[in-house]
C-alpha atoms as a PDB file:
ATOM      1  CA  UNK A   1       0.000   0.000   0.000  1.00  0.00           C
ATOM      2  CA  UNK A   2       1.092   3.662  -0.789  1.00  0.00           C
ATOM      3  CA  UNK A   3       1.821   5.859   2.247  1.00  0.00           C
ATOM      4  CA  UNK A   4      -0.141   8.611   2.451  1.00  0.00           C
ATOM      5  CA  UNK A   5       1.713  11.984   2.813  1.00  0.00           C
ATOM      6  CA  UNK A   6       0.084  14.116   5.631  1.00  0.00           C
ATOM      7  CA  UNK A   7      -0.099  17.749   4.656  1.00  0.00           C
ATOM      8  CA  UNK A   8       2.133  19.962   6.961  1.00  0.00           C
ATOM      9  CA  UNK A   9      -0.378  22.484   8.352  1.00  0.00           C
ATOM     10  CA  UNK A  10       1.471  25.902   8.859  1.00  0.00           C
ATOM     11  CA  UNK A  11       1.103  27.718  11.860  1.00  0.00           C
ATOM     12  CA  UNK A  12       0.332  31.127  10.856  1.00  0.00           C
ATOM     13  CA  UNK A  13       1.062  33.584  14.231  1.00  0.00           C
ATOM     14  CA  UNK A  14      -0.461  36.991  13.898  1.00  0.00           C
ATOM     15  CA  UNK A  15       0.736  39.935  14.941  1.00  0.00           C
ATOM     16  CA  UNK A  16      -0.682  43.317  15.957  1.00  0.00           C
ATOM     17  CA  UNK A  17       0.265  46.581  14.110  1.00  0.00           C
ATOM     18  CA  UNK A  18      -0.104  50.126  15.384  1.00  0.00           C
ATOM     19  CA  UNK A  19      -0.998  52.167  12.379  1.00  0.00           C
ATOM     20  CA  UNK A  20      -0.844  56.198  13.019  1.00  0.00           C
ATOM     21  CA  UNK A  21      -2.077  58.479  10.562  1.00  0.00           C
ATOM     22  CA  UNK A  22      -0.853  61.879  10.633  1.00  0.00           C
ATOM     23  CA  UNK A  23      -0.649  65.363   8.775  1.00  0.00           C
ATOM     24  CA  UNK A  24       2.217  66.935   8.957  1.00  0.00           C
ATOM     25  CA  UNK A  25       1.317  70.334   7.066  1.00  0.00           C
ATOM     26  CA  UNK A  26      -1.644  70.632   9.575  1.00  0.00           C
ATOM     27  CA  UNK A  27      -0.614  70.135  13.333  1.00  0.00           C
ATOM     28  CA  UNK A  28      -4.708  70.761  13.988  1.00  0.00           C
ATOM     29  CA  UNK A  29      -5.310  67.847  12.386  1.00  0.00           C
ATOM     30  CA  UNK A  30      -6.160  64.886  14.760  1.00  0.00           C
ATOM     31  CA  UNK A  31      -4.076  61.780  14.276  1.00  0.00           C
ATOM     32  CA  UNK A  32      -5.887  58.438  13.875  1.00  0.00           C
ATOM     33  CA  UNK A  33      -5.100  55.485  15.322  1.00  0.00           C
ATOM     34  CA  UNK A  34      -5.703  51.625  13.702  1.00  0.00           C
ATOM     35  CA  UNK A  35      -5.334  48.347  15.045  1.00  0.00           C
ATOM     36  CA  UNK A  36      -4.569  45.943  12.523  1.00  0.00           C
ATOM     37  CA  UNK A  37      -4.139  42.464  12.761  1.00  0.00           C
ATOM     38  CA  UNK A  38      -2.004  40.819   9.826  1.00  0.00           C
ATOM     39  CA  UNK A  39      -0.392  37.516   9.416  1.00  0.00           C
ATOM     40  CA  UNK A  40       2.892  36.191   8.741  1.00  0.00           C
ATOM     41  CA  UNK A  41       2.606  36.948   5.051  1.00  0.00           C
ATOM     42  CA  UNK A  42       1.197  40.526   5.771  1.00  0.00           C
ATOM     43  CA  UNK A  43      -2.341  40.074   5.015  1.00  0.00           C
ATOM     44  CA  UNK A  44      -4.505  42.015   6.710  1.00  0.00           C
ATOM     45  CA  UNK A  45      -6.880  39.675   8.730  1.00  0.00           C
ATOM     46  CA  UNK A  46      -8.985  42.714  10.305  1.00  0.00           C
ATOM     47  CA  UNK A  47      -8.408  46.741  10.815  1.00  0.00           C
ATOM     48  CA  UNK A  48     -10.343  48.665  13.728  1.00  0.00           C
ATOM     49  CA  UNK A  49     -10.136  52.340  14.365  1.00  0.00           C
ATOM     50  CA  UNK A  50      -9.138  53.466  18.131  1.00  0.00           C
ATOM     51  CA  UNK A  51     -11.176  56.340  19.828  1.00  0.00           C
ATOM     52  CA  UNK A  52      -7.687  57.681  21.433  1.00  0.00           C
ATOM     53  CA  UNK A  53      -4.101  57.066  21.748  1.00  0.00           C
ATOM     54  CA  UNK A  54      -3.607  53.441  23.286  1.00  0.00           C
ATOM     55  CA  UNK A  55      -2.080  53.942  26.714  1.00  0.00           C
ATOM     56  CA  UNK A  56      -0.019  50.752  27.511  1.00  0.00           C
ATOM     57  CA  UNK A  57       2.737  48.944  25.081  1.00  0.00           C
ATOM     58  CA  UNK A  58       0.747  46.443  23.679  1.00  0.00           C
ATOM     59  CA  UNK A  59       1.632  46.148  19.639  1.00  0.00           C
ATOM     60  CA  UNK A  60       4.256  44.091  17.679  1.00  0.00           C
ATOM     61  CA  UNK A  61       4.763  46.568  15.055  1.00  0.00           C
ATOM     62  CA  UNK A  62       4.386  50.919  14.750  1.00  0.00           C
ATOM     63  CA  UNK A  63       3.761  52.148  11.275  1.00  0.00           C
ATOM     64  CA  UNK A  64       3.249  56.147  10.446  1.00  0.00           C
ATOM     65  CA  UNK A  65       2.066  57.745   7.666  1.00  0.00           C
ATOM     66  CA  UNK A  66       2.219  61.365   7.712  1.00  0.00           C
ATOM     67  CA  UNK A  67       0.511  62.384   4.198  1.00  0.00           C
ATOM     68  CA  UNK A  68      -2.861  63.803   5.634  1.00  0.00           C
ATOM     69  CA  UNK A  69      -4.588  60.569   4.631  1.00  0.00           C
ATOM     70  CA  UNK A  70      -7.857  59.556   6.487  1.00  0.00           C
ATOM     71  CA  UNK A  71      -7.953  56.024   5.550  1.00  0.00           C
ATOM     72  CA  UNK A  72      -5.291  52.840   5.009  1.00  0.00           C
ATOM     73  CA  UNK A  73      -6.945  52.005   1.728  1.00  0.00           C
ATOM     74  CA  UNK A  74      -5.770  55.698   0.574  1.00  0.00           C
ATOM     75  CA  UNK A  75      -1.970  55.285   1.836  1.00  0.00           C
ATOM     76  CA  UNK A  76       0.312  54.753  -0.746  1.00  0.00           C
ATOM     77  CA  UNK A  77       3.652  54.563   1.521  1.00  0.00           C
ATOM     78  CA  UNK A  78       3.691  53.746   5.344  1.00  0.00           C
ATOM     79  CA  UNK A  79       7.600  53.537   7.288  1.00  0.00           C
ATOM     80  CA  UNK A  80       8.058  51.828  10.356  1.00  0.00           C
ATOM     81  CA  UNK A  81       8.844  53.164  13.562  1.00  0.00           C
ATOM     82  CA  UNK A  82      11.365  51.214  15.390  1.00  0.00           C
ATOM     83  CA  UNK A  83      11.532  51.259  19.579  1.00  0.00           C
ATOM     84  CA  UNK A  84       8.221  53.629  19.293  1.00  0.00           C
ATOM     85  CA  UNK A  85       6.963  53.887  23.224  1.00  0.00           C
ATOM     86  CA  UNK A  86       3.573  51.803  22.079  1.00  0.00           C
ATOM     87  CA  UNK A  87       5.729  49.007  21.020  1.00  0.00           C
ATOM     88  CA  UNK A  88       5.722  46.165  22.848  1.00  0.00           C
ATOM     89  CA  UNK A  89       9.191  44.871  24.303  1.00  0.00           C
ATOM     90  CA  UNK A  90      10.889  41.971  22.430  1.00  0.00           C
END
């Protein structure tokens, strides 16, 4: 009889991202905050908008974009903040 090959199931861990959305022409402007969950391929998995600033070091990742856009779907280039004070210690 033929073995049968079991298919390796990947673990995929997911990570939460900090995404902070800024203006920097317009220091008026409120900044938003998202919480997005993405996988190990960086698929988004699910986005949710914050009321406020998150107070305690709780994210994997902090991204900025400081073009004055409202939305993540209208971003065309985010950079990473490394050691940002949301970040959560490795």
């Amino acid at each position: 009889m033929a073995a049968k090959k079991k298919a390796a199931k990947k673990k995929t861990q997911t990570r939460t991202v900090l995404v902070i959305l800024r203006n920097r022409f317009s220091m008026s402007w409120k900044p938003i905050y998202l919480e997005v969950t993405c996988d190990d391929e960086g698929n988004i998995l699910s986005e949710r908008k914050l009321p406020r600033e998150p107070k305690e070091a709780r994210f994997d990742e902090v991204w900025e974009n400081d073009e004055g856009k409202r939305s993540l779907d209208d971003c065309t280039r985010i950079k990473r903040i490394y050691r940002h004070k949301l970040e959560r210690p490795r």
